[in-house]
N, C-alpha and C. Protein backbone atom coordinates (compact mmCIF):
# COMPACT_ATOMS: atom_id res chain seq x y z
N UNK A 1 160.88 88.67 82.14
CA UNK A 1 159.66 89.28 82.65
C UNK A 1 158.49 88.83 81.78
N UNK A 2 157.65 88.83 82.25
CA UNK A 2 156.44 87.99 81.85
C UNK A 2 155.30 89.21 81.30
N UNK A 3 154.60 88.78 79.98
CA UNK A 3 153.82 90.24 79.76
C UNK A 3 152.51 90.26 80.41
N UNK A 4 152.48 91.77 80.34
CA UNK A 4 151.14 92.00 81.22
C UNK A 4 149.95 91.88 80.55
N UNK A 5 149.04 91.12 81.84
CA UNK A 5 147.62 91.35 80.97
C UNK A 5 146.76 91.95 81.39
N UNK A 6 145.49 92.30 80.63
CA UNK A 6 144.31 93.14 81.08
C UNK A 6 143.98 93.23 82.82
N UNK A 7 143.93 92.01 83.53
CA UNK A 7 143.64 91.97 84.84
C UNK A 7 144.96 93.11 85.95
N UNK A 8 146.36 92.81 84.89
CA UNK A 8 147.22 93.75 86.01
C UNK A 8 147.23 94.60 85.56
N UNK A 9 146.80 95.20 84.88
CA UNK A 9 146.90 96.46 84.09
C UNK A 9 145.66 97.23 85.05
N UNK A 10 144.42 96.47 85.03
CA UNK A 10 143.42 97.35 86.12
C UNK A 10 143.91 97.14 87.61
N UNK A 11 144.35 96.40 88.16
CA UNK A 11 144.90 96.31 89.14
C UNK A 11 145.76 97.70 89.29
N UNK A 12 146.99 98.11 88.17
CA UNK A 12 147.67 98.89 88.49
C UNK A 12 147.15 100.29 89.03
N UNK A 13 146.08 100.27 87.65
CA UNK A 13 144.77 101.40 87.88
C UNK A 13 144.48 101.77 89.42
N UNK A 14 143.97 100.83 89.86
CA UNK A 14 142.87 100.67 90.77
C UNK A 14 144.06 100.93 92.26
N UNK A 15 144.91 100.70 91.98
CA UNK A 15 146.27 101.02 93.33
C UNK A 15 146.73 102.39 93.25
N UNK A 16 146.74 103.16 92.07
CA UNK A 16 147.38 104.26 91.43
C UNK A 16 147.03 105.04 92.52
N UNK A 17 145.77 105.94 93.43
CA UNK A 17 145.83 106.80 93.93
C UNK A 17 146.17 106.20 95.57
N UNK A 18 146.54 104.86 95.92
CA UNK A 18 146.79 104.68 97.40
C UNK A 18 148.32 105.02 97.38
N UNK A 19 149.01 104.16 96.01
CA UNK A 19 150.35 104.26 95.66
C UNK A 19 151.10 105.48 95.81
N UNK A 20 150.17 106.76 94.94
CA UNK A 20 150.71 108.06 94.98
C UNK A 20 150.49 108.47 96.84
N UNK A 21 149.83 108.78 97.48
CA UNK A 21 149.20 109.00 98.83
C UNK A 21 150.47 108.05 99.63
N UNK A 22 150.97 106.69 99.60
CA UNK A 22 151.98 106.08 100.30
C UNK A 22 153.31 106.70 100.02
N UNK A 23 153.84 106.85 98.38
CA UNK A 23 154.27 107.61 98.29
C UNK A 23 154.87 108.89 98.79
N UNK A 24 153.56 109.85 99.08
CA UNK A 24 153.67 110.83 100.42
C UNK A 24 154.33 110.83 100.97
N UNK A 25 153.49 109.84 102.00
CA UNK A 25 153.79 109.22 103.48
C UNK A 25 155.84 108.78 103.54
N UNK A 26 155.68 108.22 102.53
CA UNK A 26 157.36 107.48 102.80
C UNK A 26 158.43 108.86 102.50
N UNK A 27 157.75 109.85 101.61
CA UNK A 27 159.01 111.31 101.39
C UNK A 27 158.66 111.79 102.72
N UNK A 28 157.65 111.97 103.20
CA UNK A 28 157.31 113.07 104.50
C UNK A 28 158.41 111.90 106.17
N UNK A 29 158.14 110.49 105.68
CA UNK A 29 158.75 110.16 106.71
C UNK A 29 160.34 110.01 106.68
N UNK A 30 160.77 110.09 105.49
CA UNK A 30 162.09 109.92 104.74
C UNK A 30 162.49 111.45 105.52
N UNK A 31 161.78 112.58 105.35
CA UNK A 31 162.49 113.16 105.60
C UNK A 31 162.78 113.76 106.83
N UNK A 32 161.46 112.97 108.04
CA UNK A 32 161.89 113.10 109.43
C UNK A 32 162.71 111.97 110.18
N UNK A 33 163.33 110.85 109.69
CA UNK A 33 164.17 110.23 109.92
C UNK A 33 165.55 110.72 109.63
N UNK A 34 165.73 111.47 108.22
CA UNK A 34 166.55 112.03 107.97
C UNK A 34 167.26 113.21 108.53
N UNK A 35 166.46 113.82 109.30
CA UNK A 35 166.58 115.22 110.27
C UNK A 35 166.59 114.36 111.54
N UNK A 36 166.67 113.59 112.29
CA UNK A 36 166.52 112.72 113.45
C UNK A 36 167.75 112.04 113.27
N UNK A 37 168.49 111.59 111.89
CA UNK A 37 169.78 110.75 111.48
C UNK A 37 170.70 112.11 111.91
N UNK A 38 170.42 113.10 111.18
CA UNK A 38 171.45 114.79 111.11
C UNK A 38 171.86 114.67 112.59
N UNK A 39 171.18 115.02 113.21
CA UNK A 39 170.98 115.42 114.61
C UNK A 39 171.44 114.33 115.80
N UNK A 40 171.11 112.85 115.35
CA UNK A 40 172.09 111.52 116.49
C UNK A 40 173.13 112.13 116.51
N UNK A 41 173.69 111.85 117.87
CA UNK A 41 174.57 112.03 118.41
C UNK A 41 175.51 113.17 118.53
N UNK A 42 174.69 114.59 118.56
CA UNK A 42 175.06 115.57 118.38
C UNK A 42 175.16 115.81 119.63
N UNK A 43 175.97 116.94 120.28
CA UNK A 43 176.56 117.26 121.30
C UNK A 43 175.70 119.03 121.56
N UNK A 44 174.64 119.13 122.44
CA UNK A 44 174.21 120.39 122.90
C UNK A 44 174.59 120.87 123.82
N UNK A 45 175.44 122.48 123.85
CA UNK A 45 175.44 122.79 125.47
C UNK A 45 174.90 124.05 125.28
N UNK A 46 174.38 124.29 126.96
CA UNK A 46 173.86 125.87 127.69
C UNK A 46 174.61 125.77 127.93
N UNK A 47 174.69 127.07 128.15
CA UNK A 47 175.23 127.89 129.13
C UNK A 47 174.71 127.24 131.10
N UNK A 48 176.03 127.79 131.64
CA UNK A 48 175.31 127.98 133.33
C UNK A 48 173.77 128.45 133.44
N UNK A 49 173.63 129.83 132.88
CA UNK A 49 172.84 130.88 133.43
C UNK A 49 171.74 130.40 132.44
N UNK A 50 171.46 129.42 131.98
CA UNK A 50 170.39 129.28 131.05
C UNK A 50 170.18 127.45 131.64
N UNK A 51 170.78 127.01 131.90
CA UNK A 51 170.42 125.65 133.06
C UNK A 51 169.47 126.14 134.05
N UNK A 52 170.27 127.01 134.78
CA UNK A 52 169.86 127.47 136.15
C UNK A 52 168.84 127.61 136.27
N UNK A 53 167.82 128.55 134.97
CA UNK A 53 167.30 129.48 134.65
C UNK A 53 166.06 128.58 134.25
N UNK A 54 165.90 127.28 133.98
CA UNK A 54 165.16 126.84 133.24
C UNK A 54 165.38 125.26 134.01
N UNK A 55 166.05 125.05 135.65
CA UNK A 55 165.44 123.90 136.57
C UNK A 55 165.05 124.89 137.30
N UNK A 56 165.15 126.52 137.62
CA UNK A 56 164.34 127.17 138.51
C UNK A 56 162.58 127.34 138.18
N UNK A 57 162.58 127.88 136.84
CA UNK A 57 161.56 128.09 136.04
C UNK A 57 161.03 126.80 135.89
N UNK A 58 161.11 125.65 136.31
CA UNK A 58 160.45 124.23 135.89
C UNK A 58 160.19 123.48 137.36
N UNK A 59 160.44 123.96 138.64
CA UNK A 59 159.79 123.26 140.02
C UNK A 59 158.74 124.01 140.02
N UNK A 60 157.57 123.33 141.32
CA UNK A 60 157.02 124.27 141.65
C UNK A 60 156.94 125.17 143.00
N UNK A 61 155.55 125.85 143.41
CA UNK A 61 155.97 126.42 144.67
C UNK A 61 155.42 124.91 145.64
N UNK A 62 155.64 126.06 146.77
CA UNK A 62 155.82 125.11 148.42
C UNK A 62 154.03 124.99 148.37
N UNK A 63 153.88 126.21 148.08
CA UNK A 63 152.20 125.76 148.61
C UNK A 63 151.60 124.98 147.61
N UNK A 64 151.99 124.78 146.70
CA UNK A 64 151.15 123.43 145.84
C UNK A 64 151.26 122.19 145.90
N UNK A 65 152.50 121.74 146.53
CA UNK A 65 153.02 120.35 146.32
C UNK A 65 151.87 120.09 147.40
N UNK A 66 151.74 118.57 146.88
CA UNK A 66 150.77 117.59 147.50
C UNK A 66 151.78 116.67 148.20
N UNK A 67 151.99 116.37 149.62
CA UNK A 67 153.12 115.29 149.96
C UNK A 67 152.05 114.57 150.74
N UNK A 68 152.03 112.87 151.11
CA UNK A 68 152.23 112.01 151.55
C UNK A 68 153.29 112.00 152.96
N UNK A 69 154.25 112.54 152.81
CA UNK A 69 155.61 112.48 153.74
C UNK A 69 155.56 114.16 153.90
N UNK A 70 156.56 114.33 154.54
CA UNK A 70 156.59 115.65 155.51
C UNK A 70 158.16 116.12 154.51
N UNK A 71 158.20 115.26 153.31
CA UNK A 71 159.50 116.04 152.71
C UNK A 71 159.79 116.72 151.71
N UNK A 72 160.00 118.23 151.76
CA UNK A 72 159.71 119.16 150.92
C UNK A 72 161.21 119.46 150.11
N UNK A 73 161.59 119.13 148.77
CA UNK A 73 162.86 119.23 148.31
C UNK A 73 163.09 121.09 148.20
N UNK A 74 164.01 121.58 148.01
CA UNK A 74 164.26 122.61 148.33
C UNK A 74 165.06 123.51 146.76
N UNK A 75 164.30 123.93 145.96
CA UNK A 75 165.03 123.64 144.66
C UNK A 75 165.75 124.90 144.25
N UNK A 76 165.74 125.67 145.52
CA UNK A 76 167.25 126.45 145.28
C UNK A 76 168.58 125.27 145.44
N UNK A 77 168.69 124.39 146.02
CA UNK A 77 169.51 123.73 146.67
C UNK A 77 169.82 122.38 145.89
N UNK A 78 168.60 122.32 145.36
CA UNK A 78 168.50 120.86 144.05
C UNK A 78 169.16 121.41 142.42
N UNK A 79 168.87 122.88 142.59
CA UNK A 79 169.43 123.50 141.38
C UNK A 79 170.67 123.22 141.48
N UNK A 80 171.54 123.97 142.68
CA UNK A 80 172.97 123.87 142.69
C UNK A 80 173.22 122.68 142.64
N UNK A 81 173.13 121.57 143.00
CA UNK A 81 173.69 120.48 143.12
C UNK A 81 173.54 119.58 141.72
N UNK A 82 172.72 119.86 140.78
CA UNK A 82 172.33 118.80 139.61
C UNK A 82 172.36 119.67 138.58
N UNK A 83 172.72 121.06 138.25
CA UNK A 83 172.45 122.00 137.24
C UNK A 83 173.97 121.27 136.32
N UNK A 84 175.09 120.68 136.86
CA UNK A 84 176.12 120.44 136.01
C UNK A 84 176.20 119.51 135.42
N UNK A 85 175.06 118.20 135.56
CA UNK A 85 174.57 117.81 134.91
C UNK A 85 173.93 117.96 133.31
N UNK A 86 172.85 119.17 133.84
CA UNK A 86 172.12 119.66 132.68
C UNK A 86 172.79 120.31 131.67
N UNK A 87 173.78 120.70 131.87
CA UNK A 87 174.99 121.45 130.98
C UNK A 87 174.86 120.85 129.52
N UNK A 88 175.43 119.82 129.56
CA UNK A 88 175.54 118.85 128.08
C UNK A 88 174.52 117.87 127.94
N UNK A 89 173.68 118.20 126.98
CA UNK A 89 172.91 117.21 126.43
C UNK A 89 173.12 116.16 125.35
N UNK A 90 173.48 115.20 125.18
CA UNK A 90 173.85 114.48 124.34
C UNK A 90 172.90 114.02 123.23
N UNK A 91 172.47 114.00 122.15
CA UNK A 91 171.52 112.88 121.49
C UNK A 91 171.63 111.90 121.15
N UNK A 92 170.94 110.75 122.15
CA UNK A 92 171.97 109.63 121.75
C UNK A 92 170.90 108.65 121.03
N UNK A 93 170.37 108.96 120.28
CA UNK A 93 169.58 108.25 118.72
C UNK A 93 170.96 106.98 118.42
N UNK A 94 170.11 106.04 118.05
CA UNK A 94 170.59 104.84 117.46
C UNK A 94 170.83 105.05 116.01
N UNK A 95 172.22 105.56 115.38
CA UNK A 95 172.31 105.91 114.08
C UNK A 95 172.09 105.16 113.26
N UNK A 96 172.90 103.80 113.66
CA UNK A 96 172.67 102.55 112.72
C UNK A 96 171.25 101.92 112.70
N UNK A 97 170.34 102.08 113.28
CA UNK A 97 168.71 101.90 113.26
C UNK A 97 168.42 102.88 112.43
N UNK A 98 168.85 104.30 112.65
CA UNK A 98 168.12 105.27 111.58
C UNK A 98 168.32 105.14 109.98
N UNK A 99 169.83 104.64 109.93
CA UNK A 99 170.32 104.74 108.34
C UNK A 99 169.78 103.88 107.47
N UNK A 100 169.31 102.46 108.80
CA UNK A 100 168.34 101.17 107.93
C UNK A 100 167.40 101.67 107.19
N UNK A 101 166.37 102.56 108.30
CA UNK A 101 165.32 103.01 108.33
C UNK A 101 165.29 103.56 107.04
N UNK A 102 166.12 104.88 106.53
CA UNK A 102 166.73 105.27 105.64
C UNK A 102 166.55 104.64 104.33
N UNK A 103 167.22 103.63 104.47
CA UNK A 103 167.33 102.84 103.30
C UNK A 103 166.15 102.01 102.93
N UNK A 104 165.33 101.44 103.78
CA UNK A 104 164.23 100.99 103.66
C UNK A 104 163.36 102.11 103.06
N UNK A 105 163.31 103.01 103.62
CA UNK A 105 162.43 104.10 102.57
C UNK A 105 162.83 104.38 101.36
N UNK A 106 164.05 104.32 100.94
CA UNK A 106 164.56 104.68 99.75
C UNK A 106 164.17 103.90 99.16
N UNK A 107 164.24 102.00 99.58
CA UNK A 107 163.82 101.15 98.25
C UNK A 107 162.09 101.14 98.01
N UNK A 108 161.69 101.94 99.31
CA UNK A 108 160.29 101.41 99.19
C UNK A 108 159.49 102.32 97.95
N UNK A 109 160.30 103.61 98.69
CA UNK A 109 160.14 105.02 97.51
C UNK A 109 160.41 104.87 95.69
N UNK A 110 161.60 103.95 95.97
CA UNK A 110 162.14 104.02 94.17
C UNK A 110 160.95 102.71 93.90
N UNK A 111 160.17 101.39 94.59
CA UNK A 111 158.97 100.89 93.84
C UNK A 111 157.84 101.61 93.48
N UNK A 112 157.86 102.39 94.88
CA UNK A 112 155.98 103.44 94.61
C UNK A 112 156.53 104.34 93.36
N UNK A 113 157.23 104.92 93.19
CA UNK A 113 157.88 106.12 92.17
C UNK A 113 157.41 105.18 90.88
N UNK A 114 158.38 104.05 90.80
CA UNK A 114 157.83 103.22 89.33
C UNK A 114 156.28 103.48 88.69
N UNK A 115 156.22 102.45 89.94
CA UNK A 115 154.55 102.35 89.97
C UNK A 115 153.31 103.61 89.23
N UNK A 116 154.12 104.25 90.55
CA UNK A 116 153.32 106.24 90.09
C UNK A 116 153.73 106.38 88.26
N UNK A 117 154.75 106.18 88.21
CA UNK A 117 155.28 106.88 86.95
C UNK A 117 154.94 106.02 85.99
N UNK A 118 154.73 104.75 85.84
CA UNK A 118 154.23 103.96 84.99
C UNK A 118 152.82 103.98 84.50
N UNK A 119 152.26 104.53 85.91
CA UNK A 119 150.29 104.77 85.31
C UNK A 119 150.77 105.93 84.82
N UNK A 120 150.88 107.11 85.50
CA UNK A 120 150.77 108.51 84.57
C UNK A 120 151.37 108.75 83.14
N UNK A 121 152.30 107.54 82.82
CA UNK A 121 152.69 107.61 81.61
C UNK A 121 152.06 107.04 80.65
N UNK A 122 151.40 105.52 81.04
CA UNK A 122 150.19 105.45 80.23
C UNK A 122 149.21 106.24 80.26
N UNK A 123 148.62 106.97 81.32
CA UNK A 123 147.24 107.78 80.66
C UNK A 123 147.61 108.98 80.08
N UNK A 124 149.42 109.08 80.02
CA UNK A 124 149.48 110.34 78.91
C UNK A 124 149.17 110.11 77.45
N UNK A 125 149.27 108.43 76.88
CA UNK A 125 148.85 108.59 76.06
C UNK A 125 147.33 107.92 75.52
N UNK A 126 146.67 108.66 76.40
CA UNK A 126 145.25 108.10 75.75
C UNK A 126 144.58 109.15 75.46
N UNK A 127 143.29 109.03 74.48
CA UNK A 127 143.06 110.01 74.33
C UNK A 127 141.77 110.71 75.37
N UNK A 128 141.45 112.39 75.04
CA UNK A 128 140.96 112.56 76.47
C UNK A 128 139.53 111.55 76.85
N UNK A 129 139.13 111.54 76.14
CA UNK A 129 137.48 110.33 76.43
C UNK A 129 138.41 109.04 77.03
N UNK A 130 139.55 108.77 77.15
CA UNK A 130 139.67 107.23 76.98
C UNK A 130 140.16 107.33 78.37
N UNK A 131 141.21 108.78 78.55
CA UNK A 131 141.69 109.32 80.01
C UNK A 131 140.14 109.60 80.83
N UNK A 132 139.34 110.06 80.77
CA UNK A 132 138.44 110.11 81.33
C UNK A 132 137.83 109.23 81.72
N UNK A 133 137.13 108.61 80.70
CA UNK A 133 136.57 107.02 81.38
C UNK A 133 137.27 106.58 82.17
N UNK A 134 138.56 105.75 82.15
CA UNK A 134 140.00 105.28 82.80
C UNK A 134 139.63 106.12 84.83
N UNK A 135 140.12 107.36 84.31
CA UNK A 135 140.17 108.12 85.54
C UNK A 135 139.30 107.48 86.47
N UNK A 136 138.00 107.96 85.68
CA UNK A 136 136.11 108.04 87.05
C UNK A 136 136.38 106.12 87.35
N UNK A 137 136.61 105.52 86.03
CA UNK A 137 136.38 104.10 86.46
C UNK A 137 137.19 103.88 87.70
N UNK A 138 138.43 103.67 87.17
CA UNK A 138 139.51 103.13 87.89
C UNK A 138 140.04 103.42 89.16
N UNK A 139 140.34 104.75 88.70
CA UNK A 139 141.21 105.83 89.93
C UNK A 139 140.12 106.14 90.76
N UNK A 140 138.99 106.40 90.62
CA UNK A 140 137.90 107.04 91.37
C UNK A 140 137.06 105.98 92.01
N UNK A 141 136.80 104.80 91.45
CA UNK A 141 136.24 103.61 91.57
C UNK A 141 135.02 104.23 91.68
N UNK A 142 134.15 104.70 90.08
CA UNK A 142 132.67 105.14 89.64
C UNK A 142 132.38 104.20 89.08
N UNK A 143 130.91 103.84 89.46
CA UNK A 143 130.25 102.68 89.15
C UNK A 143 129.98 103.07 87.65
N UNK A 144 129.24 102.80 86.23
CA UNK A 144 129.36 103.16 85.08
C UNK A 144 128.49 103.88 85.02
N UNK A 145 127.02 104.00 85.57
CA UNK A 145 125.90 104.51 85.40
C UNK A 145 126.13 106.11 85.66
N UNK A 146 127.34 106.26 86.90
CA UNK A 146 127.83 108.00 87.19
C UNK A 146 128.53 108.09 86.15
N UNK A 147 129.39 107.38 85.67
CA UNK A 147 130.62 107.53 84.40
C UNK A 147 129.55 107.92 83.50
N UNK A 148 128.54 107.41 82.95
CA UNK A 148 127.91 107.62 81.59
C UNK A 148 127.51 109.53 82.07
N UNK A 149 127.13 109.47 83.11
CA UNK A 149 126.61 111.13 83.71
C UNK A 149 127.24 112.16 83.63
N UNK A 150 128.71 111.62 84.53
CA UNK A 150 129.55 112.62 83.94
C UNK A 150 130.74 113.39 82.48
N UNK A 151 130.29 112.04 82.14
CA UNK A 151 130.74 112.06 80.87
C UNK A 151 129.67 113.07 79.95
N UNK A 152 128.73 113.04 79.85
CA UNK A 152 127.56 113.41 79.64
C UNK A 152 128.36 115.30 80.02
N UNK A 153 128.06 115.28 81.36
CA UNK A 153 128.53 116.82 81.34
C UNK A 153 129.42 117.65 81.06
N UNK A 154 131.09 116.52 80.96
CA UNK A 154 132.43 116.81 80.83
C UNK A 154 132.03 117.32 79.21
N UNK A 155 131.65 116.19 78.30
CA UNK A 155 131.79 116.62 76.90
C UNK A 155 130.58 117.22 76.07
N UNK A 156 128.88 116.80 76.77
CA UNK A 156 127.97 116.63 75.98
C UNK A 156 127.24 115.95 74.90
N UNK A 157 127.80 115.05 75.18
CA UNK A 157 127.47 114.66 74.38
C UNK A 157 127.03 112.81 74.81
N UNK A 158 125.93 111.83 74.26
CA UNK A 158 125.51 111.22 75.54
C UNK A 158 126.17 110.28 74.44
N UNK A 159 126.98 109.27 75.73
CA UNK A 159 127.33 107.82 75.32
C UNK A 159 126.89 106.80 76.05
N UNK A 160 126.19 105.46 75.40
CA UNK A 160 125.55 104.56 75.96
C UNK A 160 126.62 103.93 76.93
N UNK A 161 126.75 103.06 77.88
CA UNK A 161 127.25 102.64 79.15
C UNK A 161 128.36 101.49 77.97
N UNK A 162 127.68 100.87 76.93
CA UNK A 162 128.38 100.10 76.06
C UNK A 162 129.80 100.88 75.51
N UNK A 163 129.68 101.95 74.77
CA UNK A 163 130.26 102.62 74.25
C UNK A 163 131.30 103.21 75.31
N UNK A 164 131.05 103.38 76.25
CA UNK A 164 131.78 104.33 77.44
C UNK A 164 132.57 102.97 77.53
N UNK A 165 132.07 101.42 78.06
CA UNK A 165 133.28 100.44 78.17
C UNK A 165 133.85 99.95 76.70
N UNK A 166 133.70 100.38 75.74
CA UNK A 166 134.57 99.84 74.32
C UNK A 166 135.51 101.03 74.42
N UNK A 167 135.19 102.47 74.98
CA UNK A 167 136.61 103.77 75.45
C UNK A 167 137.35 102.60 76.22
N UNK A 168 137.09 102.32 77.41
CA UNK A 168 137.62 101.53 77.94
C UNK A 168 138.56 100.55 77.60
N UNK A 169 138.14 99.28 76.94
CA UNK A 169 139.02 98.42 76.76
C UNK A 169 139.46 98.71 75.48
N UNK A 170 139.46 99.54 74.59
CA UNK A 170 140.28 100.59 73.81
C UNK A 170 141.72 100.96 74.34
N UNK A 171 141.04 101.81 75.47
CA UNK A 171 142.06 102.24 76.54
C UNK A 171 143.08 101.32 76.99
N UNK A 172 142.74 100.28 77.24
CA UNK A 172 143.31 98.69 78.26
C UNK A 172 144.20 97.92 76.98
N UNK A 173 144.18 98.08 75.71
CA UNK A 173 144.37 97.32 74.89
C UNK A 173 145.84 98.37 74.52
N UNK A 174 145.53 100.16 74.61
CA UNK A 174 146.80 100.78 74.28
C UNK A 174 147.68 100.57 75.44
N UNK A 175 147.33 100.49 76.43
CA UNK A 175 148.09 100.19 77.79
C UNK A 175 148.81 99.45 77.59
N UNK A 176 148.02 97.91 77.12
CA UNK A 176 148.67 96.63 76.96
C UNK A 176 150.23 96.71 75.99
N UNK A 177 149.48 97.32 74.88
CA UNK A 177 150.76 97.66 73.65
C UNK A 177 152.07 98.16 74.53
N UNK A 178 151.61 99.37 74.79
CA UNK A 178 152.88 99.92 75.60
C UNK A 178 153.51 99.19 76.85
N UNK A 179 153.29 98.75 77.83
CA UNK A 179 153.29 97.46 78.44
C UNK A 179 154.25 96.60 77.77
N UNK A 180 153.80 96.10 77.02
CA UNK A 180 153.94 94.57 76.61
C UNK A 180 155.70 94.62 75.38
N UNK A 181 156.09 96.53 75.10
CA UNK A 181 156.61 96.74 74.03
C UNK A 181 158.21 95.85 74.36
N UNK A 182 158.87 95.09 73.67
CA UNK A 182 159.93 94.23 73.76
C UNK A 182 159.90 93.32 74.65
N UNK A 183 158.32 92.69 74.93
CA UNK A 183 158.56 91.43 75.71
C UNK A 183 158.29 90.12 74.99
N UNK A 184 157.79 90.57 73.40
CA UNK A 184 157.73 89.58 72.69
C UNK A 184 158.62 88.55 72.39
């Protein structure tokens, strides 16, 4: 593995809050594929009296239908004849499509997880001015002139736009250390 330098190190920054947010997305979809995997090919039955009950409750009346033709189906008569049908519902989900699916989220999840866990572990160790700058710059994408502002209000204390980027590549240089530790 090749060591990192200043350019991927802000890069990592600068991905950190789409990463966490995709992240999300892949547990929230992980886990409706996963309830959709449970459920393929599961076997549902009604009852008679709850078929019946629910192709009666689902035609409509005589005086609404709109026909073209003079032919009016009759759904006392459509009930009896197709209700034994409705009995067993099958789910017939493609399991082996879902379990891919599955697995594709899992590897996609264990890169974003790295990723996630690799920034938050560097800005655990910076200190808070250095986490701050870092944050508004990077994660927030604040131009410096708001960084010097809010910095200004967070601590009180005023730092020139110079000083706010020497926190900075302060910051980028402990990153690097930790980063870079046994790739010498």
């Amino acid at each position: 593995m090749s060591k990192y330098i200043k350019e991927k190190v802000e890069v990592m920054l600068k991905e950190h809050k789409e990463n966490e947010a995709k992240l999300t997305e892949i547990k929230l979809k992980e886990e409706e594929y996963q309830e959709r995997y449970n459920y393929a090919g599961t076997v549902y039955e009604d009852s008679e009296e709850e078929v019946i009950e629910n192709m009666q409750i689902a035609g409509q009346a005589y005086d609404s239908i709109h026909s073209n033709t003079n032919k009016i189906t009759d759904k006392v008569a459509n009930t009896a004849i197709n209700y034994q049908k409705e009995i067993v519902h099958i789910n017939r989900e493609d399991r082996e499509y879902l379990k891919r699916k599955l697995l594709e989220f899992e590897k996609e999840e264990n890169v974003l997880n790295k990723k996630v866990v690799r920034v938050k572990n560097l800005l655990n160790r910076l200190t808070k001015e250095e986490r701050f700058v870092i944050e508004l710059y990077y994660l927030d994408s604040a131009k410096w002139d708001y960084v010097e502002k809010e910095y200004f209000s967070e601590f009180e204390r005023h730092k020139s736009i110079k000083q706010l980027q020497t926190y900075r590549d302060n910051a980028l240089q402990k990153m690097l250390n930790i980063l870079n530790v046994g790739l010498e």
